[in-house]
C-alpha atoms as a PDB file:
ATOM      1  CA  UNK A   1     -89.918 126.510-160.704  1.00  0.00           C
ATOM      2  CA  UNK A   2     -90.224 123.713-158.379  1.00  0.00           C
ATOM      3  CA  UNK A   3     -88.628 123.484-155.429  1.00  0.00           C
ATOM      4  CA  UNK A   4     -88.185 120.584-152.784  1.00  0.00           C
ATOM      5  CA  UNK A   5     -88.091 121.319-148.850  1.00  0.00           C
ATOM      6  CA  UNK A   6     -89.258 119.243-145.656  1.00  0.00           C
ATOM      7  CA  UNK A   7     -93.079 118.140-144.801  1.00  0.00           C
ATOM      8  CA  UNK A   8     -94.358 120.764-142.937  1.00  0.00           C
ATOM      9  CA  UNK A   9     -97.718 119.931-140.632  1.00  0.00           C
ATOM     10  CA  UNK A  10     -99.278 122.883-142.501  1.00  0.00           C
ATOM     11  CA  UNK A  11     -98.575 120.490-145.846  1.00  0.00           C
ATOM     12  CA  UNK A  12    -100.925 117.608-144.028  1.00  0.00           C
ATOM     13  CA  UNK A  13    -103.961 118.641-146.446  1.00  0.00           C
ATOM     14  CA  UNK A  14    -102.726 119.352-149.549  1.00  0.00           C
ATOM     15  CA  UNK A  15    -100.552 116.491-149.711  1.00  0.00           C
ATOM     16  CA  UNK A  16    -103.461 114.052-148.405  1.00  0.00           C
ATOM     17  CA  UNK A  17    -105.703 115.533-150.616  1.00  0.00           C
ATOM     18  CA  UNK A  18    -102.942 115.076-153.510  1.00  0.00           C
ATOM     19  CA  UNK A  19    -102.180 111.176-152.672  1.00  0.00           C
ATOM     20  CA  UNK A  20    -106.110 111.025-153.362  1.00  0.00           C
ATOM     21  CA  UNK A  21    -106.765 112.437-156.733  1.00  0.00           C
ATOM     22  CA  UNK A  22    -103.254 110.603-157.676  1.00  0.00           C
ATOM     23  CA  UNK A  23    -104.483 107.101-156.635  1.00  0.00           C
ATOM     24  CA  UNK A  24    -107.653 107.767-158.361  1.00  0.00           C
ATOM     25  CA  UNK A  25    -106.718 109.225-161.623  1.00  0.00           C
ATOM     26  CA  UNK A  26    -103.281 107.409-161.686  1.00  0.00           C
ATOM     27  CA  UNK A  27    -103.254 104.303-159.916  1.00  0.00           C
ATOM     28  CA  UNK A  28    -106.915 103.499-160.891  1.00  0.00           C
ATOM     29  CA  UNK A  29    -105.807 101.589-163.709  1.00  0.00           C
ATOM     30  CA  UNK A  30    -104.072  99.094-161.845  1.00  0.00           C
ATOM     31  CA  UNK A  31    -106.126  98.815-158.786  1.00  0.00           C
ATOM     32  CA  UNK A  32    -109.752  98.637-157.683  1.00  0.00           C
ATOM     33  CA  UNK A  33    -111.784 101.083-156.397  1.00  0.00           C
ATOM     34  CA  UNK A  34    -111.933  99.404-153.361  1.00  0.00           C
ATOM     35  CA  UNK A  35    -108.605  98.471-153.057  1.00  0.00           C
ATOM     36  CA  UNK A  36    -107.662 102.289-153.219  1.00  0.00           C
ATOM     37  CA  UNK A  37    -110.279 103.611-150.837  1.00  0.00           C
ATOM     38  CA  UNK A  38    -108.973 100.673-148.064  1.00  0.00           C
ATOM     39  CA  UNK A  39    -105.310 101.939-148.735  1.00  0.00           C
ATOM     40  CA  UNK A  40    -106.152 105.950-147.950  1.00  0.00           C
ATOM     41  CA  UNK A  41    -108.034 105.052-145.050  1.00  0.00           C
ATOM     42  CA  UNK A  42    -103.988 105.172-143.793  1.00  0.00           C
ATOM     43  CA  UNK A  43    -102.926 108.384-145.971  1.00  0.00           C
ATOM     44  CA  UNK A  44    -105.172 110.815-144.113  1.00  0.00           C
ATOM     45  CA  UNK A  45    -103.825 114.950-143.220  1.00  0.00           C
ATOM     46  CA  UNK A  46    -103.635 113.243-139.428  1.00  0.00           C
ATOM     47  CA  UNK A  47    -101.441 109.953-140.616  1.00  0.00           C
ATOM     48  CA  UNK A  48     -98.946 112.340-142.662  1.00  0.00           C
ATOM     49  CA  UNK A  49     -98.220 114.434-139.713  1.00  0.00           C
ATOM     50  CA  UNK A  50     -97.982 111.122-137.552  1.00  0.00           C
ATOM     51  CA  UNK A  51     -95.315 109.405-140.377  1.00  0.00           C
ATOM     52  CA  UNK A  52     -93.439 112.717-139.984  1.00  0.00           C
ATOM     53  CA  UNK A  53     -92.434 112.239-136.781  1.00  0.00           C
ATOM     54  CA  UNK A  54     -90.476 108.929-138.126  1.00  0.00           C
ATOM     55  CA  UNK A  55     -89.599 109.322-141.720  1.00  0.00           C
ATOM     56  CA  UNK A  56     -88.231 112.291-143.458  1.00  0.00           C
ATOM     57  CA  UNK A  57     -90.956 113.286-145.606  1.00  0.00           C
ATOM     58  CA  UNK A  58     -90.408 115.607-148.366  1.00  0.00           C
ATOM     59  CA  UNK A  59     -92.729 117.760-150.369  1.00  0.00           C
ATOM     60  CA  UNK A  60     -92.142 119.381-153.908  1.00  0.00           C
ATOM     61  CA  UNK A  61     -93.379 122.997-154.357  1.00  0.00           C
ATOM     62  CA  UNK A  62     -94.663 124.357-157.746  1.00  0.00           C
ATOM     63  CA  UNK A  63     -93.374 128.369-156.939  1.00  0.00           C
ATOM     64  CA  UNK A  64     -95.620 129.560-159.798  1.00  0.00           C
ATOM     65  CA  UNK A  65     -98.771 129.164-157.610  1.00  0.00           C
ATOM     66  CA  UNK A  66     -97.495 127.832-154.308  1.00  0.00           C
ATOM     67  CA  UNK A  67     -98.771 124.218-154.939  1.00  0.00           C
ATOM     68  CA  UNK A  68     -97.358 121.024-153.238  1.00  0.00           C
ATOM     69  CA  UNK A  69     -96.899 118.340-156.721  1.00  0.00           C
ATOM     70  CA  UNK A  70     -95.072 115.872-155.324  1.00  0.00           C
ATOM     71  CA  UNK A  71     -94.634 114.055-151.458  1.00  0.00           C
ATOM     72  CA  UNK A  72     -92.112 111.035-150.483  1.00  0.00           C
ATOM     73  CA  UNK A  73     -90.108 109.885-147.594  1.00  0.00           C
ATOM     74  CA  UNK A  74     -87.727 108.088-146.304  1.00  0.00           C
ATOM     75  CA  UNK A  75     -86.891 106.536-142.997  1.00  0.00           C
ATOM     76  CA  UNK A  76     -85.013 103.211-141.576  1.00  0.00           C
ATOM     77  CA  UNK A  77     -86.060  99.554-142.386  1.00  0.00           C
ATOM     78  CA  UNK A  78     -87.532  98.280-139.470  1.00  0.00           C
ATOM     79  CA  UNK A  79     -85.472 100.370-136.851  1.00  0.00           C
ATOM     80  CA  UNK A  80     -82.277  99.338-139.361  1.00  0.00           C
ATOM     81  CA  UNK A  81     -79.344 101.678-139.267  1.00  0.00           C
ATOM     82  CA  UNK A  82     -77.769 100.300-142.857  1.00  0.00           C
ATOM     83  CA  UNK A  83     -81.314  99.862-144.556  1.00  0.00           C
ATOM     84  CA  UNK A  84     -83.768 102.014-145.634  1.00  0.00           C
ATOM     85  CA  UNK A  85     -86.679 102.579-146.855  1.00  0.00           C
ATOM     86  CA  UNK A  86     -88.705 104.758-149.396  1.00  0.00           C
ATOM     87  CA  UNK A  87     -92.757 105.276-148.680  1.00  0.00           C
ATOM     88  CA  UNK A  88     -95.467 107.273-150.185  1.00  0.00           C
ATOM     89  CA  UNK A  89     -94.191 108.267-153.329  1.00  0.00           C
ATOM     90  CA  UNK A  90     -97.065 110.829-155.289  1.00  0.00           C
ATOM     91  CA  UNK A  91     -96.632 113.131-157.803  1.00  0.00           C
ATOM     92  CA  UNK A  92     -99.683 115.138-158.908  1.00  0.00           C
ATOM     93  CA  UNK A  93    -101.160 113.409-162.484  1.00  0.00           C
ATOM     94  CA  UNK A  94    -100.853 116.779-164.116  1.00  0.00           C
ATOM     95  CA  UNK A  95     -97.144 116.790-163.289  1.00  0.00           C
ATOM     96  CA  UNK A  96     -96.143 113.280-164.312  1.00  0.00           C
ATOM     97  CA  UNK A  97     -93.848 112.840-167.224  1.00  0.00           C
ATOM     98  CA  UNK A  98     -92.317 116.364-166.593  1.00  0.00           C
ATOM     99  CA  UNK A  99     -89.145 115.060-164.640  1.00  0.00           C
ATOM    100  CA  UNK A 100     -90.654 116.157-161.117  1.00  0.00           C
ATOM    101  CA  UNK A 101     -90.723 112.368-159.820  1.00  0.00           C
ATOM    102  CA  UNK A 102     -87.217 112.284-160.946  1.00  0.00           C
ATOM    103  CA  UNK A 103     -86.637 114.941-158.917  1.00  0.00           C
ATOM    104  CA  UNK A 104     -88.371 113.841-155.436  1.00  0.00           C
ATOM    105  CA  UNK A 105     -86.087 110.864-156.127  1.00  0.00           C
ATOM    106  CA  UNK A 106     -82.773 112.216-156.301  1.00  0.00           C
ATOM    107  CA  UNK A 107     -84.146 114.346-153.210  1.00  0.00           C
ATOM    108  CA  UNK A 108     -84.620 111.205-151.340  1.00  0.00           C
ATOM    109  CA  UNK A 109     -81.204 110.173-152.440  1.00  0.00           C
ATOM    110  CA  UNK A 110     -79.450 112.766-150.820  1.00  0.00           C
ATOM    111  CA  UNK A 111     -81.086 112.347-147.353  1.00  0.00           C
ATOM    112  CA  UNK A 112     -78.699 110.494-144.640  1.00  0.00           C
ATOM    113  CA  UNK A 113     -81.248 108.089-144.577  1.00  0.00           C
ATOM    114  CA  UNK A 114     -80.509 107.249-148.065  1.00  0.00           C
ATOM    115  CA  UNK A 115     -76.460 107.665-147.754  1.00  0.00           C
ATOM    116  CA  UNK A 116     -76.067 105.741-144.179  1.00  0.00           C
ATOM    117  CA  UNK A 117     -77.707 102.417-145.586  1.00  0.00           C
ATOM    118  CA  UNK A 118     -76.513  99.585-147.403  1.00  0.00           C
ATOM    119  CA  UNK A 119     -79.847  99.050-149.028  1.00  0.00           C
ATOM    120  CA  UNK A 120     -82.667 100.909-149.746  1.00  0.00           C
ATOM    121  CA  UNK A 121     -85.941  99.005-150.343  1.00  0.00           C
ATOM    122  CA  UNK A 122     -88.798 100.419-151.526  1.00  0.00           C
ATOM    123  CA  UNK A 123     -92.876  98.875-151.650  1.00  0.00           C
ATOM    124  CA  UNK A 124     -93.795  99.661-155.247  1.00  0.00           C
ATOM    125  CA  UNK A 125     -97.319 100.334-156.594  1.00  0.00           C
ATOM    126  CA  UNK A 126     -98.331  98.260-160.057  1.00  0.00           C
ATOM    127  CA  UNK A 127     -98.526 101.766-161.369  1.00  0.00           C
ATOM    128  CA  UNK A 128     -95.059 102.918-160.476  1.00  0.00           C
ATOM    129  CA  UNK A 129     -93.015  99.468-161.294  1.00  0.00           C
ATOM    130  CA  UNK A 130     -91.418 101.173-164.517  1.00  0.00           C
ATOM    131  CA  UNK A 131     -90.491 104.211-163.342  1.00  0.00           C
ATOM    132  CA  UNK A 132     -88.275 102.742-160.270  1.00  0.00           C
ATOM    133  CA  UNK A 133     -86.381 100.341-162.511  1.00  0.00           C
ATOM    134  CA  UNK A 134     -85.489 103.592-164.628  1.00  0.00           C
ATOM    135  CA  UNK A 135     -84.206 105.283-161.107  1.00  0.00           C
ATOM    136  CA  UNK A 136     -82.310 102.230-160.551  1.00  0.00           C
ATOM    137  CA  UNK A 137     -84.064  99.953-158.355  1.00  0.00           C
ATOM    138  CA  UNK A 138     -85.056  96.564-158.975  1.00  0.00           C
ATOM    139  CA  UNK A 139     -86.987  93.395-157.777  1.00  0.00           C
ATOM    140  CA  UNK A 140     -85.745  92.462-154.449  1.00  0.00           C
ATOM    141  CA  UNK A 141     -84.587  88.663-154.403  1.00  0.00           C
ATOM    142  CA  UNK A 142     -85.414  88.478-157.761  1.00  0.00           C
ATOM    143  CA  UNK A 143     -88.922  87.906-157.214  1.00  0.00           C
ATOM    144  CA  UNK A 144     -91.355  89.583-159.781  1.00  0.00           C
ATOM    145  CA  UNK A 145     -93.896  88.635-158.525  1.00  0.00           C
ATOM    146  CA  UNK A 146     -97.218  91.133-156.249  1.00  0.00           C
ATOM    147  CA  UNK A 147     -96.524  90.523-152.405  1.00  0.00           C
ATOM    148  CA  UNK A 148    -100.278  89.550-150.363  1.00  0.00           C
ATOM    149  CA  UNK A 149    -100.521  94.168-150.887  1.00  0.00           C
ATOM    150  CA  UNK A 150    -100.912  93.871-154.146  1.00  0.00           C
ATOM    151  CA  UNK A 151     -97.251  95.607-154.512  1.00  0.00           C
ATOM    152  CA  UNK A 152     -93.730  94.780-155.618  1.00  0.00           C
ATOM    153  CA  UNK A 153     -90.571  95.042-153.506  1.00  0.00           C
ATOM    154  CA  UNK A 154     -88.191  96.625-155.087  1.00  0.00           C
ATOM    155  CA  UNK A 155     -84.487  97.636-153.626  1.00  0.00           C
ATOM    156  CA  UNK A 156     -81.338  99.172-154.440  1.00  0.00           C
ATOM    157  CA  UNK A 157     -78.061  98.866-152.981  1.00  0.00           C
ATOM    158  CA  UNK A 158     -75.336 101.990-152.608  1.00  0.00           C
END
């Protein structure tokens, strides 16, 4: 069974250590080496318990063997009561395609974050484009096209 519940510091390995071997089994097909390695350089144990203390960060539990599978948060847009923002979105590659990102979503969804703002915006990886237009969300201003992070911004409004 998996079950969702809040970041815990205790979580800070596992869940940097599972944004790793997603980004370079996953997101390896979209981005270079390089480009990945610069990008955890910010997604260290130490930077997860330091977004924490900002964002609500949620992890999902596998209760078969007490695994973390999935990490995301949520927090305001730039200090802005009526928009948010979704970051660090990771599901383990062994659990993709089972629902479980689906799940961390509709998690994040149901934070006040998520229910006080207007409009939710959300930095999305080459790698995850397809799977936030299913969950709703979709180029912000229109614009298709990468930003200068090699990502799309995506939104959604409630």
């Amino acid at each position: 069974m998996i079950i969702s519940r809040i970041f815990k510091n205790s979580d800070a390995k596992a869940v940097a250590n599972l944004v790793k071997q997603t980004m370079y089994i996953t997101n390896i097909k979209d981005y270079s080496r390089e480009y990945l390695e610069n990008d955890l350089k910010d997604l260290t144990a130490q930077k997860f318990i330091e977004k924490a203390k900002y964002f609500h960060c949620y992890v999902l539990i596998d209760t078969a063997n007490n695994e973390v599978v999935a990490v995301g948060s949520i927090g305001p847009y730039w200090g802005k009561k009526d928009e948010s923002s979704l970051f660090n979105i990771f599901v383990l590659p062994e659990y993709q395609g089972k629902g479980i990102g689906c799940k961390l979503i509709t998690v994040l969804e149901s934070d006040i974050y998520f229910k006080r703002a207007n409009r939710i915006e959300i930095p999305a990886s080459i790698t995850g484009l397809g799977f936030y237009q299913k969950m709703g969300y979709h180029f912000k201003n229109g614009n298709n096209s990468l930003d200068n992070e090699q990502l799309y911004r995506l939104e959604k409004f409630n």
